[in-house]
PDB file of N, CA and C in Angstrom:
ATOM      1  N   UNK A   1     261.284 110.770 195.663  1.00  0.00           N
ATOM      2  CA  UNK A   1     261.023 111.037 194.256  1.00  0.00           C
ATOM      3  C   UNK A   1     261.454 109.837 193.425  1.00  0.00           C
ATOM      4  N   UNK A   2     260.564 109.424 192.246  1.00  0.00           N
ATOM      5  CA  UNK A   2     261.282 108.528 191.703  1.00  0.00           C
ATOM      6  C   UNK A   2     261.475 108.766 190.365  1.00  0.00           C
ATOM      7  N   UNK A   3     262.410 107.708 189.818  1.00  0.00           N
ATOM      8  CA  UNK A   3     263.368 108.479 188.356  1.00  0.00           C
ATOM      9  C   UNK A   3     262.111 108.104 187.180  1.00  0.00           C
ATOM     10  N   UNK A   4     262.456 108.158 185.985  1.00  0.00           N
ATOM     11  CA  UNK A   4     261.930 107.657 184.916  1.00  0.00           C
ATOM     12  C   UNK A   4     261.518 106.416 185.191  1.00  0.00           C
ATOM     13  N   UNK A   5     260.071 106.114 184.584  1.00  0.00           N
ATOM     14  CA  UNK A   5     259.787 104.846 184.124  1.00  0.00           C
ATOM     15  C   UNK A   5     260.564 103.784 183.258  1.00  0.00           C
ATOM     16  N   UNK A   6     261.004 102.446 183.746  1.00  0.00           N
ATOM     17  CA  UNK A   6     262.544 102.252 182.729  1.00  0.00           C
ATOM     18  C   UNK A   6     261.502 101.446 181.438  1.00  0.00           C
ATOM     19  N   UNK A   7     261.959 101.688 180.679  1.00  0.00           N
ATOM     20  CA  UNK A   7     261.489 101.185 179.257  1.00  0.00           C
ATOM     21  C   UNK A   7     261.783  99.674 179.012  1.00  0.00           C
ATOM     22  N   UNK A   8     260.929  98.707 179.044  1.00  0.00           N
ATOM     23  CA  UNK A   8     261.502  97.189 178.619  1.00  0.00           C
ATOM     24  C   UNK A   8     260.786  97.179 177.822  1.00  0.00           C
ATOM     25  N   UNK A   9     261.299  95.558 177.457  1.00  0.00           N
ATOM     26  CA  UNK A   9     261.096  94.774 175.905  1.00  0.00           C
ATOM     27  C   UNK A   9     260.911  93.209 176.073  1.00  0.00           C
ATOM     28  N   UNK A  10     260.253  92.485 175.322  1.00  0.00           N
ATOM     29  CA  UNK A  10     260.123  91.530 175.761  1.00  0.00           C
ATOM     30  C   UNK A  10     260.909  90.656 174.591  1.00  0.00           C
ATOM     31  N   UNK A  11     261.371  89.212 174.976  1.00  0.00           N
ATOM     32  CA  UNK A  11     262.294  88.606 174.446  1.00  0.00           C
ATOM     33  C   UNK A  11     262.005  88.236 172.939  1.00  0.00           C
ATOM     34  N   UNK A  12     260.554  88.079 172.501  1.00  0.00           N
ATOM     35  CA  UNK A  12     260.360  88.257 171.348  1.00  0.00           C
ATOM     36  C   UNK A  12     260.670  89.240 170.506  1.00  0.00           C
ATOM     37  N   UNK A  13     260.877  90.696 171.437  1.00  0.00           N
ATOM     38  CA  UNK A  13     260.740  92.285 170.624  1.00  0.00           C
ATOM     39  C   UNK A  13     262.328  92.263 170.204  1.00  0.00           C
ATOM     40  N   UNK A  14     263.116  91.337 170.987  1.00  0.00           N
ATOM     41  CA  UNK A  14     264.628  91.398 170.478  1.00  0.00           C
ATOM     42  C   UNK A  14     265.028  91.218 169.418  1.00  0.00           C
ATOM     43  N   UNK A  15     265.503  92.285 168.290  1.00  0.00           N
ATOM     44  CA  UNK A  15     265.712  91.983 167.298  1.00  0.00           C
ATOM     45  C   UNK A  15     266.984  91.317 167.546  1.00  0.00           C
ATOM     46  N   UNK A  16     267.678  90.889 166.015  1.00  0.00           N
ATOM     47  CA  UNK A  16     269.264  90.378 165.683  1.00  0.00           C
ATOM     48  C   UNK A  16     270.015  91.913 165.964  1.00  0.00           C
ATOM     49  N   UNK A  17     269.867  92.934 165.570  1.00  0.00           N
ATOM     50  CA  UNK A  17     270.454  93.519 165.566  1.00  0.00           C
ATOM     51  C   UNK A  17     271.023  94.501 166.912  1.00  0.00           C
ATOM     52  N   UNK A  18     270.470  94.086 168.138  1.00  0.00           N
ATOM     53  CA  UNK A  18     270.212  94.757 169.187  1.00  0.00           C
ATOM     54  C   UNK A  18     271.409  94.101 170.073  1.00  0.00           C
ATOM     55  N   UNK A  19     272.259  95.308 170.939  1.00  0.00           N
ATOM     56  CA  UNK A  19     273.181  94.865 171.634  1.00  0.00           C
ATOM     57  C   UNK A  19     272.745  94.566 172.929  1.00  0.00           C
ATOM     58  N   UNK A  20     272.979  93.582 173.460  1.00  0.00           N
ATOM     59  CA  UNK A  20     272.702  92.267 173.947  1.00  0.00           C
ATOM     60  C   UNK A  20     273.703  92.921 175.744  1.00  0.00           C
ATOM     61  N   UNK A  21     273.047  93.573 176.142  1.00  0.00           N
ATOM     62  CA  UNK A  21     274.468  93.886 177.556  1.00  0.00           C
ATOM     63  C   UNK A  21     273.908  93.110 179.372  1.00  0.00           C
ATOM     64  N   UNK A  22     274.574  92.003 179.248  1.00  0.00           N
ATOM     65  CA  UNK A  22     274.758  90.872 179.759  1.00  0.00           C
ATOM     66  C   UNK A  22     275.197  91.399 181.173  1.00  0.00           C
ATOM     67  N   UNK A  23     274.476  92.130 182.427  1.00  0.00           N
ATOM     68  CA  UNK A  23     275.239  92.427 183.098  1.00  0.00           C
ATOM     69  C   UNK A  23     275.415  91.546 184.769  1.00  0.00           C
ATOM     70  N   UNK A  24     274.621  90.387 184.679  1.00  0.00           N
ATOM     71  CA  UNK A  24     275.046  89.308 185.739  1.00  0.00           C
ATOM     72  C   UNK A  24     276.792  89.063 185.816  1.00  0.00           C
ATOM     73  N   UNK A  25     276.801  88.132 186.983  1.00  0.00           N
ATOM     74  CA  UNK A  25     278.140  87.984 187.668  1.00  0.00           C
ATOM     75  C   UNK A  25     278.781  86.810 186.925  1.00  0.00           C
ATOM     76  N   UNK A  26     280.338  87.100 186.709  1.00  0.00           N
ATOM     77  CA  UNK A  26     280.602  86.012 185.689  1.00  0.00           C
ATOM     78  C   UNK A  26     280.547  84.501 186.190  1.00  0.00           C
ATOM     79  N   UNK A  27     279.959  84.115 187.099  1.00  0.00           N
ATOM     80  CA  UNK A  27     279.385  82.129 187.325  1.00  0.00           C
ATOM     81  C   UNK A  27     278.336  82.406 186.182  1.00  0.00           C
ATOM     82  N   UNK A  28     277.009  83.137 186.356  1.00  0.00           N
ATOM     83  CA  UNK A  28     275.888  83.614 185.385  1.00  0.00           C
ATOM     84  C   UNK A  28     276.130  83.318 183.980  1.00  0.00           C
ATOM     85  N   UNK A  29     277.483  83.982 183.482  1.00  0.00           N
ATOM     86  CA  UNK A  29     277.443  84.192 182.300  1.00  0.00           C
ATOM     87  C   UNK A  29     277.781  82.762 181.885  1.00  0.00           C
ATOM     88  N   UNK A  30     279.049  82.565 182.674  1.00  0.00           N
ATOM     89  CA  UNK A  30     279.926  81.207 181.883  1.00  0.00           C
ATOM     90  C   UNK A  30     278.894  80.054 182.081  1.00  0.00           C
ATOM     91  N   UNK A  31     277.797  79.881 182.663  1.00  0.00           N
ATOM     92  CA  UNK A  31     276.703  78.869 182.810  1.00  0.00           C
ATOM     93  C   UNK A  31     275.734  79.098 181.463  1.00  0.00           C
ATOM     94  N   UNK A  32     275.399  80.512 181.091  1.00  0.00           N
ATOM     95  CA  UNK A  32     274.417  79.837 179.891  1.00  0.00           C
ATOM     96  C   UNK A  32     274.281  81.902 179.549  1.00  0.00           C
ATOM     97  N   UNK A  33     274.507  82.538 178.315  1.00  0.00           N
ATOM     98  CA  UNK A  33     273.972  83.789 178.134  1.00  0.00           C
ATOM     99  C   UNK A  33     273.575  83.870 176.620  1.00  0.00           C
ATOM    100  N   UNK A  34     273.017  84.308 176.109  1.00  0.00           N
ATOM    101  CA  UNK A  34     272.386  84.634 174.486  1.00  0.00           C
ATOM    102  C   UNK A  34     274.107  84.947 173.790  1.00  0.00           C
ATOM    103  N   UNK A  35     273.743  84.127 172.649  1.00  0.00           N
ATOM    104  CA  UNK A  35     275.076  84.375 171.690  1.00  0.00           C
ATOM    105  C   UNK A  35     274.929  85.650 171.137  1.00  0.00           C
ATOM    106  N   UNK A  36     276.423  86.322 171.119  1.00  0.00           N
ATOM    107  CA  UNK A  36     276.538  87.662 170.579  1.00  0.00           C
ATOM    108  C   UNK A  36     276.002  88.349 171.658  1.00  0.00           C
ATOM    109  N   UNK A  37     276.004  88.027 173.099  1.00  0.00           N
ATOM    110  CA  UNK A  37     276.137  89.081 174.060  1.00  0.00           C
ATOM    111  C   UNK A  37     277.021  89.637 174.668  1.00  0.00           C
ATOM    112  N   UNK A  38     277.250  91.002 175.542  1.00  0.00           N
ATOM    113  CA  UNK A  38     278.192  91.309 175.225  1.00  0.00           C
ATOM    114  C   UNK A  38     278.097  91.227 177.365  1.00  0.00           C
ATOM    115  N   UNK A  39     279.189  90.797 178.176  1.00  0.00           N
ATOM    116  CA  UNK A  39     279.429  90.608 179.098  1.00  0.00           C
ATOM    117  C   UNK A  39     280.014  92.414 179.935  1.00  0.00           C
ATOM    118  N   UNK A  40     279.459  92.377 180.608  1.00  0.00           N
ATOM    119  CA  UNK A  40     279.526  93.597 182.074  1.00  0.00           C
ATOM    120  C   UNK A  40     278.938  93.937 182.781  1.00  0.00           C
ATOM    121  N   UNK A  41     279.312  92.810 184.196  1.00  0.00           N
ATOM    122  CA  UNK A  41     279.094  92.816 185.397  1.00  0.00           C
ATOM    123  C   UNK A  41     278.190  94.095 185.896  1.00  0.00           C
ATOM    124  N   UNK A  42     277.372  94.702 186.452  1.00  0.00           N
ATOM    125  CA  UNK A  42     276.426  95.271 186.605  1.00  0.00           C
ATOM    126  C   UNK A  42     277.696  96.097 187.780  1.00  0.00           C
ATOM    127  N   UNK A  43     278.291  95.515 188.350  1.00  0.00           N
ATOM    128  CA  UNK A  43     279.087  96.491 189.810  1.00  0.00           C
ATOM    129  C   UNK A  43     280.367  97.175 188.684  1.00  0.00           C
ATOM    130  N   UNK A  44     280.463  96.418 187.790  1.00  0.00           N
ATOM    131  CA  UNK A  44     281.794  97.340 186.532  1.00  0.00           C
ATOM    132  C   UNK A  44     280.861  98.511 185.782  1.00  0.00           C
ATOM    133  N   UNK A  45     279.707  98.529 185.510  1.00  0.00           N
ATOM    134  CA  UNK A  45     279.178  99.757 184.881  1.00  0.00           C
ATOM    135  C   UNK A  45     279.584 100.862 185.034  1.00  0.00           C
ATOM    136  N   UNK A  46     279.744 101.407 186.096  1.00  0.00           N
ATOM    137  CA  UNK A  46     280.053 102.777 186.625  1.00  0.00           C
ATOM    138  C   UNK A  46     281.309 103.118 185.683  1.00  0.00           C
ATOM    139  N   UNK A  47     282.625 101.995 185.818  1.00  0.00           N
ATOM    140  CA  UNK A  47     283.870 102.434 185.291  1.00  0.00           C
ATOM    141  C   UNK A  47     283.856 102.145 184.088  1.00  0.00           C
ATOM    142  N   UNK A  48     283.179 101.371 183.019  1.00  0.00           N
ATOM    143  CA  UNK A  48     283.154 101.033 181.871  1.00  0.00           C
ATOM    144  C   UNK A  48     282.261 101.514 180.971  1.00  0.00           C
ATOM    145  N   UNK A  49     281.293 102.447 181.393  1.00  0.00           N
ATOM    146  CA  UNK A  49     280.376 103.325 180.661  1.00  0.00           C
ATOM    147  C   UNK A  49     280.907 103.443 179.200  1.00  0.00           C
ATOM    148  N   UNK A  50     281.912 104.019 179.124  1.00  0.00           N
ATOM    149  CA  UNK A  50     282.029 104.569 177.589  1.00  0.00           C
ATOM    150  C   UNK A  50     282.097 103.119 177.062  1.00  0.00           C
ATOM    151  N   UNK A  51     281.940 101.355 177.564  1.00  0.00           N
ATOM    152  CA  UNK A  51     282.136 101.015 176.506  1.00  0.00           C
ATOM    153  C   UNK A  51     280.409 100.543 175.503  1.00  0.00           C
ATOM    154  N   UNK A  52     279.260 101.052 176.624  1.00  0.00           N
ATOM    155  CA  UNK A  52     278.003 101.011 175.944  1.00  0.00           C
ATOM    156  C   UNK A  52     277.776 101.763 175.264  1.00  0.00           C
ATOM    157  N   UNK A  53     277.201 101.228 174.072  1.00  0.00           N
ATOM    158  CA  UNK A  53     276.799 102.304 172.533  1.00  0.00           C
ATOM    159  C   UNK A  53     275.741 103.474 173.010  1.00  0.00           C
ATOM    160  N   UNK A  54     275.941 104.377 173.009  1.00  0.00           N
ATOM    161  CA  UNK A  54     275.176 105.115 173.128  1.00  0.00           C
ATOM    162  C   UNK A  54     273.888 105.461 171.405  1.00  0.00           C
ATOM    163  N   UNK A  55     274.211 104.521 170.629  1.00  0.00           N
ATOM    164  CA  UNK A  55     272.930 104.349 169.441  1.00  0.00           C
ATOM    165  C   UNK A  55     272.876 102.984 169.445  1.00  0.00           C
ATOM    166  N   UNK A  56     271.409 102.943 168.161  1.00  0.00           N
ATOM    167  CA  UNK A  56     271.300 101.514 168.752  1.00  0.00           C
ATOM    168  C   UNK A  56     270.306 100.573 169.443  1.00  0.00           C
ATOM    169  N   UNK A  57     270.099  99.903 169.136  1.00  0.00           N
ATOM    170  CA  UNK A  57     269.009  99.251 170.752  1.00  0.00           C
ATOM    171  C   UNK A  57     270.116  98.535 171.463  1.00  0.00           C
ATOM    172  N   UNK A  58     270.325  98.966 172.652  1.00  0.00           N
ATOM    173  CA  UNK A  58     270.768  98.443 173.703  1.00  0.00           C
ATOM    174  C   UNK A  58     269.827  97.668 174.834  1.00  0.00           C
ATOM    175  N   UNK A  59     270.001  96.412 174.444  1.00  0.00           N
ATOM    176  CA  UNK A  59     268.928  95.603 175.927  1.00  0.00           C
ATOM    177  C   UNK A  59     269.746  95.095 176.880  1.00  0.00           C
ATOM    178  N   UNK A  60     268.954  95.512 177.916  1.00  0.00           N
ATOM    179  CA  UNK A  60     269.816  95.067 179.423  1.00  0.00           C
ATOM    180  C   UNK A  60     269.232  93.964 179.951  1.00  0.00           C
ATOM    181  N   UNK A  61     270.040  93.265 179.887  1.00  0.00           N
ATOM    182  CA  UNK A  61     269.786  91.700 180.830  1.00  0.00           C
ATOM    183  C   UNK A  61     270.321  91.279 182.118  1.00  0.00           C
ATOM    184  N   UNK A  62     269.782  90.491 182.593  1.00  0.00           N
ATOM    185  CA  UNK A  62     270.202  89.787 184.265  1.00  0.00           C
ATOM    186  C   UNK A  62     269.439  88.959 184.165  1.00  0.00           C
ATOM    187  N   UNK A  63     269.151  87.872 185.424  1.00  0.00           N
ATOM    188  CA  UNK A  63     268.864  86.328 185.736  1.00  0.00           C
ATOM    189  C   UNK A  63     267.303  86.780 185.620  1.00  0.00           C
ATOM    190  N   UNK A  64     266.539  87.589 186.288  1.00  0.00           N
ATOM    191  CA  UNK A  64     265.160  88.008 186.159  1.00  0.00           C
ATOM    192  C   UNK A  64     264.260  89.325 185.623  1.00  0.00           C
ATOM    193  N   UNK A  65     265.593  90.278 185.690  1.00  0.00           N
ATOM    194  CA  UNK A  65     265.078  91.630 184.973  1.00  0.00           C
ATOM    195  C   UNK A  65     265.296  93.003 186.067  1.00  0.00           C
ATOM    196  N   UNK A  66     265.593  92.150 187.960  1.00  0.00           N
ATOM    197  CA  UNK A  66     265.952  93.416 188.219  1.00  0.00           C
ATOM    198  C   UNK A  66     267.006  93.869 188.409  1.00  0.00           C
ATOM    199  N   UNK A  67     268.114  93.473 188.246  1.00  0.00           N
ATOM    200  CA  UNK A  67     269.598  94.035 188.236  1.00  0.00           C
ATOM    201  C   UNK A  67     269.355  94.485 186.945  1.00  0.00           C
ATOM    202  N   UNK A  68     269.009  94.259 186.098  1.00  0.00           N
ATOM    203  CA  UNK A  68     268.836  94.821 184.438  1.00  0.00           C
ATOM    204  C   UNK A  68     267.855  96.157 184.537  1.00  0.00           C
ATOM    205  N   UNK A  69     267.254  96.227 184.956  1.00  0.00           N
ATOM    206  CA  UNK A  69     266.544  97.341 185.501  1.00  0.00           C
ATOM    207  C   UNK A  69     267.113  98.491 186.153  1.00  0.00           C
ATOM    208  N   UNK A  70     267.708  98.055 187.335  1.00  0.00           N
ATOM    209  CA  UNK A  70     268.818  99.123 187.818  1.00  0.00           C
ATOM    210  C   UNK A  70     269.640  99.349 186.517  1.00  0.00           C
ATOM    211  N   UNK A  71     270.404  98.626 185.941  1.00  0.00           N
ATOM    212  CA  UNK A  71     270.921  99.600 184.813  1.00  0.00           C
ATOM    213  C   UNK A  71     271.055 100.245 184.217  1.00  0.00           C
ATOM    214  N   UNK A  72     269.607  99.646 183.866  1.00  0.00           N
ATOM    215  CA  UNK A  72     269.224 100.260 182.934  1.00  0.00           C
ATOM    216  C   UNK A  72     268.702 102.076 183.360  1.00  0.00           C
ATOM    217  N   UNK A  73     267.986 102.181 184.218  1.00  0.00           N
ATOM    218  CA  UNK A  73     267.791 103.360 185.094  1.00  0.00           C
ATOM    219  C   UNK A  73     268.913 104.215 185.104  1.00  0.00           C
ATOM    220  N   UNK A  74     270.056 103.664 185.558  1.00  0.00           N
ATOM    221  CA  UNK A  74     271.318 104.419 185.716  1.00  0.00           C
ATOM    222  C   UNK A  74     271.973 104.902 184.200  1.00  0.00           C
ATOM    223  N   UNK A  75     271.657 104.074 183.146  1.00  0.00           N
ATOM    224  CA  UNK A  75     272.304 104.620 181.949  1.00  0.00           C
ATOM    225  C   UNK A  75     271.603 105.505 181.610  1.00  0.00           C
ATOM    226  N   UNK A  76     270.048 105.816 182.064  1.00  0.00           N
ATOM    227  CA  UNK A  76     269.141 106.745 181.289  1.00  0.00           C
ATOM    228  C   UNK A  76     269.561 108.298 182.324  1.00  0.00           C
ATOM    229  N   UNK A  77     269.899 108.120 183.416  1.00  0.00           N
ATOM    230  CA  UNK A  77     270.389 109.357 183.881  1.00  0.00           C
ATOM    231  C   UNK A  77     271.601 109.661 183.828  1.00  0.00           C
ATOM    232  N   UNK A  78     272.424 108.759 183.037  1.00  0.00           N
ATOM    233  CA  UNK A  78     273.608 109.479 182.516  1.00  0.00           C
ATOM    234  C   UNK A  78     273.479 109.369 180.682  1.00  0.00           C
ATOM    235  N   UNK A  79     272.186 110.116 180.332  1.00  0.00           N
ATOM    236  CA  UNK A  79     272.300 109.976 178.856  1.00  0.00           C
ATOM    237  C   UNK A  79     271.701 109.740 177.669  1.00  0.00           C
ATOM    238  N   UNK A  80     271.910 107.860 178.078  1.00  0.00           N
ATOM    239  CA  UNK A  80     271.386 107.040 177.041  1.00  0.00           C
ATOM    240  C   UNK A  80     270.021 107.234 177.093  1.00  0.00           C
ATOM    241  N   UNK A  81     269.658 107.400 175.930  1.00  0.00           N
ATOM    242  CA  UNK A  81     268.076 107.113 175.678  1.00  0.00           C
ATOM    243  C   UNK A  81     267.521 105.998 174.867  1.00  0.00           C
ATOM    244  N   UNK A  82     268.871 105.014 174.568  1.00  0.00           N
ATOM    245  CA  UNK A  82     268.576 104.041 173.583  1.00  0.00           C
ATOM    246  C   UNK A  82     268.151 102.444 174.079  1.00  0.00           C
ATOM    247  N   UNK A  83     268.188 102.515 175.727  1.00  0.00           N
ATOM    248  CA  UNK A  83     268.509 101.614 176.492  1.00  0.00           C
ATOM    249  C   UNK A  83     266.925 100.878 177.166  1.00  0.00           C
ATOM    250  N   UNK A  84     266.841  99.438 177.111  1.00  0.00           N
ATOM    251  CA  UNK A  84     265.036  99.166 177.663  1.00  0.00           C
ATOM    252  C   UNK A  84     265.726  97.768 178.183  1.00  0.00           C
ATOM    253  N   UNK A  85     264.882  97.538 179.063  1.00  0.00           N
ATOM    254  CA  UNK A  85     265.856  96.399 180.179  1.00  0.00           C
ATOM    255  C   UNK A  85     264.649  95.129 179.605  1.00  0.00           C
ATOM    256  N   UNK A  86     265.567  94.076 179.472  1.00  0.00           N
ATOM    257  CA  UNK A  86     264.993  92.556 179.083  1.00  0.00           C
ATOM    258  C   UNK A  86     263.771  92.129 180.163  1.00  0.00           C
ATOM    259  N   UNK A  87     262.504  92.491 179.464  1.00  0.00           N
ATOM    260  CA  UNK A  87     261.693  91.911 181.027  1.00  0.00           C
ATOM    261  C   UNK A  87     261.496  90.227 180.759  1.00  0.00           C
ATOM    262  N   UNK A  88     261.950  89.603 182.424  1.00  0.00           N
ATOM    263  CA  UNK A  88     261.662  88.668 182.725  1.00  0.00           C
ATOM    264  C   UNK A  88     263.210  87.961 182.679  1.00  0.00           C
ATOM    265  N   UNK A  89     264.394  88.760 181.796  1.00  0.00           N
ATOM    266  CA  UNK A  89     265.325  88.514 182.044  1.00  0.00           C
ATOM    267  C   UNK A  89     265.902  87.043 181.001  1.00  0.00           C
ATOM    268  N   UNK A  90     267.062  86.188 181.773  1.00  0.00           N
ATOM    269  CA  UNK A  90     267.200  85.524 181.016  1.00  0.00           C
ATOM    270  C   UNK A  90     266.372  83.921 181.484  1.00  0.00           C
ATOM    271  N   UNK A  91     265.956  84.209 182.683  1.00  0.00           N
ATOM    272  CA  UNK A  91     264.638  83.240 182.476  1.00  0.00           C
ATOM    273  C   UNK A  91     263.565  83.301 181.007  1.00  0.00           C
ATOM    274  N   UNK A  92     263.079  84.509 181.071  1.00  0.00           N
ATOM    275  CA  UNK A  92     262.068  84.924 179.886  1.00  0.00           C
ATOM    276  C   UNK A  92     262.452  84.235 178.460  1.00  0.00           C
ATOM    277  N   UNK A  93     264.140  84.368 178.468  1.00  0.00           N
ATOM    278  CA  UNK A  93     264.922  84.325 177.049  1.00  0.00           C
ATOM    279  C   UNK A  93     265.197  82.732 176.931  1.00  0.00           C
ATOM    280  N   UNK A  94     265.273  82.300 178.057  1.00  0.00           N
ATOM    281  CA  UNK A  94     265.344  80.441 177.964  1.00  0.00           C
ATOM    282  C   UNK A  94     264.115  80.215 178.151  1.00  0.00           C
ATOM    283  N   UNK A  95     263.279  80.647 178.389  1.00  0.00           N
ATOM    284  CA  UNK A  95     261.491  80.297 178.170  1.00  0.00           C
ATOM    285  C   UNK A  95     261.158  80.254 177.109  1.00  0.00           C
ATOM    286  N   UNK A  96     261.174  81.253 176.282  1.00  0.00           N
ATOM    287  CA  UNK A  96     260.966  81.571 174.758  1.00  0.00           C
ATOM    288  C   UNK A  96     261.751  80.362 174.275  1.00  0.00           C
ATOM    289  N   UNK A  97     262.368  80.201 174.410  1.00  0.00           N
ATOM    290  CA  UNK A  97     263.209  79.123 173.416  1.00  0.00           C
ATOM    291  C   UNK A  97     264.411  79.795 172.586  1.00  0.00           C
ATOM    292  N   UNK A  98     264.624  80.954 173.195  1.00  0.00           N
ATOM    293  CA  UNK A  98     266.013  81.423 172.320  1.00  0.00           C
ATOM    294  C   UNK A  98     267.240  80.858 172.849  1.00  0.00           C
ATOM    295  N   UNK A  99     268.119  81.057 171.957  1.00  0.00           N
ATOM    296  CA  UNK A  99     269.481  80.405 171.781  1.00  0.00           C
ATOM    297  C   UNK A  99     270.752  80.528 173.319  1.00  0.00           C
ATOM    298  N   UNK A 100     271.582  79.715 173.525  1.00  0.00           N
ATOM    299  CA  UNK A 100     271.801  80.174 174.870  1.00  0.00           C
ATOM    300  C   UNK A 100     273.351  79.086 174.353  1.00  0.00           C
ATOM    301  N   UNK A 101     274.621  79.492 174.812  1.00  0.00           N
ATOM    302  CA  UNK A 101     275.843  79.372 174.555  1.00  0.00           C
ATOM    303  C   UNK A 101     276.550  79.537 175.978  1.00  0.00           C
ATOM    304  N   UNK A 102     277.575  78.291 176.623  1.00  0.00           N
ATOM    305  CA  UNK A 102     277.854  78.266 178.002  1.00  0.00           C
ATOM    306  C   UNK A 102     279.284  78.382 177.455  1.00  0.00           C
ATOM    307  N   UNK A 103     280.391  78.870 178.728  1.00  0.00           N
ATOM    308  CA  UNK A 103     281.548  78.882 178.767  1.00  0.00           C
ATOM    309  C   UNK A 103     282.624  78.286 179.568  1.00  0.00           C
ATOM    310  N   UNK A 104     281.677  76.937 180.194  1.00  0.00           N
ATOM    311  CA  UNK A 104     282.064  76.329 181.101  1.00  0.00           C
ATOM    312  C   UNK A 104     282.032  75.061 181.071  1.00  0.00           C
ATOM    313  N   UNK A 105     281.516  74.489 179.500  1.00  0.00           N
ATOM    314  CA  UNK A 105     281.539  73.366 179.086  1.00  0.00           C
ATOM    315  C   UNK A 105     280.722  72.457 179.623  1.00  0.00           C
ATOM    316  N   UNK A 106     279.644  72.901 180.144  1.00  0.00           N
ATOM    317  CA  UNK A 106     278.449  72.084 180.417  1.00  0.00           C
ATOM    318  C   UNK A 106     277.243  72.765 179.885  1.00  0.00           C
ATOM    319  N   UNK A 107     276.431  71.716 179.920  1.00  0.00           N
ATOM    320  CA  UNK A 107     275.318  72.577 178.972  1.00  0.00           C
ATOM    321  C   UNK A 107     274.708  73.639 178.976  1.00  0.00           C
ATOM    322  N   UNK A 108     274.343  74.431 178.142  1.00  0.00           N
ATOM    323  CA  UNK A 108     273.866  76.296 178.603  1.00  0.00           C
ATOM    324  C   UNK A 108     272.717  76.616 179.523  1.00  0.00           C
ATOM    325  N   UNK A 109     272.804  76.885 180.843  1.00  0.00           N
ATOM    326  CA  UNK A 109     271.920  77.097 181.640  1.00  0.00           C
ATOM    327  C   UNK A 109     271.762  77.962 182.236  1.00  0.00           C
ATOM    328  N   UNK A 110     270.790  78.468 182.577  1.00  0.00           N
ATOM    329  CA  UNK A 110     270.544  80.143 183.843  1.00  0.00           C
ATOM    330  C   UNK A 110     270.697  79.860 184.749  1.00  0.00           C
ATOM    331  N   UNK A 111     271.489  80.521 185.325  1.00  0.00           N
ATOM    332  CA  UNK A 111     271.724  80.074 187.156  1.00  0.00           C
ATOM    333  C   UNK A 111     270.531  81.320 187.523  1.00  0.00           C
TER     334      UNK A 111
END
């Protein structure tokens, strides 16, 4: 049987106002992620649930869209209905030409 169809968005549909949940492994992040995103590891979800908004647009990101996908899947059967996974990921989001901020002091890149 399979679950819900997961709902995405594409990197243009991202508004400013939309929380940004970053859930690649932290090499991923500290190499290059969208400013004002908010960092958790995709294997921490399970224990950190309450800290995703349950209102809201919540977009789920990863390196291509399918670890963001699984997430996203998993938050919709515990709940959230506010949640649509970044298609194409943060390739898509450094394609587009959106903004990208590293934490490792070399220039912002997608691993």
């Amino acid at each position: 049987m399979f679950g819900p169809q997961v709902p995405t968005v594409t990197t243009p549909e991202v508004g400013a106002s939309a929380y940004l949940l970053d859930v690649r492994e932290p090499d991923e992040w500290a190499a290059g992620h969208a400013p004002g995103a908010h960092h958790l590891p995709m294997m921490e979800v399970p224990a950190r649930i309450a800290e995703i908004p349950e209102d809201g647009d919540v977009v789920v990101v990863c390196r291509s869209g399918g670890r963001s996908a699984q997430v996203t899947a998993y938050l919709m059967q515990h709940g959230w209905d506010n949640v649509r996974n970044l298609a194409g990921g943060m390739g898509a989001w450094q394609d587009a030409g959106r903004e990208l901020v590293s934490e490792d002091g070399q220039p912002a890149r997608v691993l």
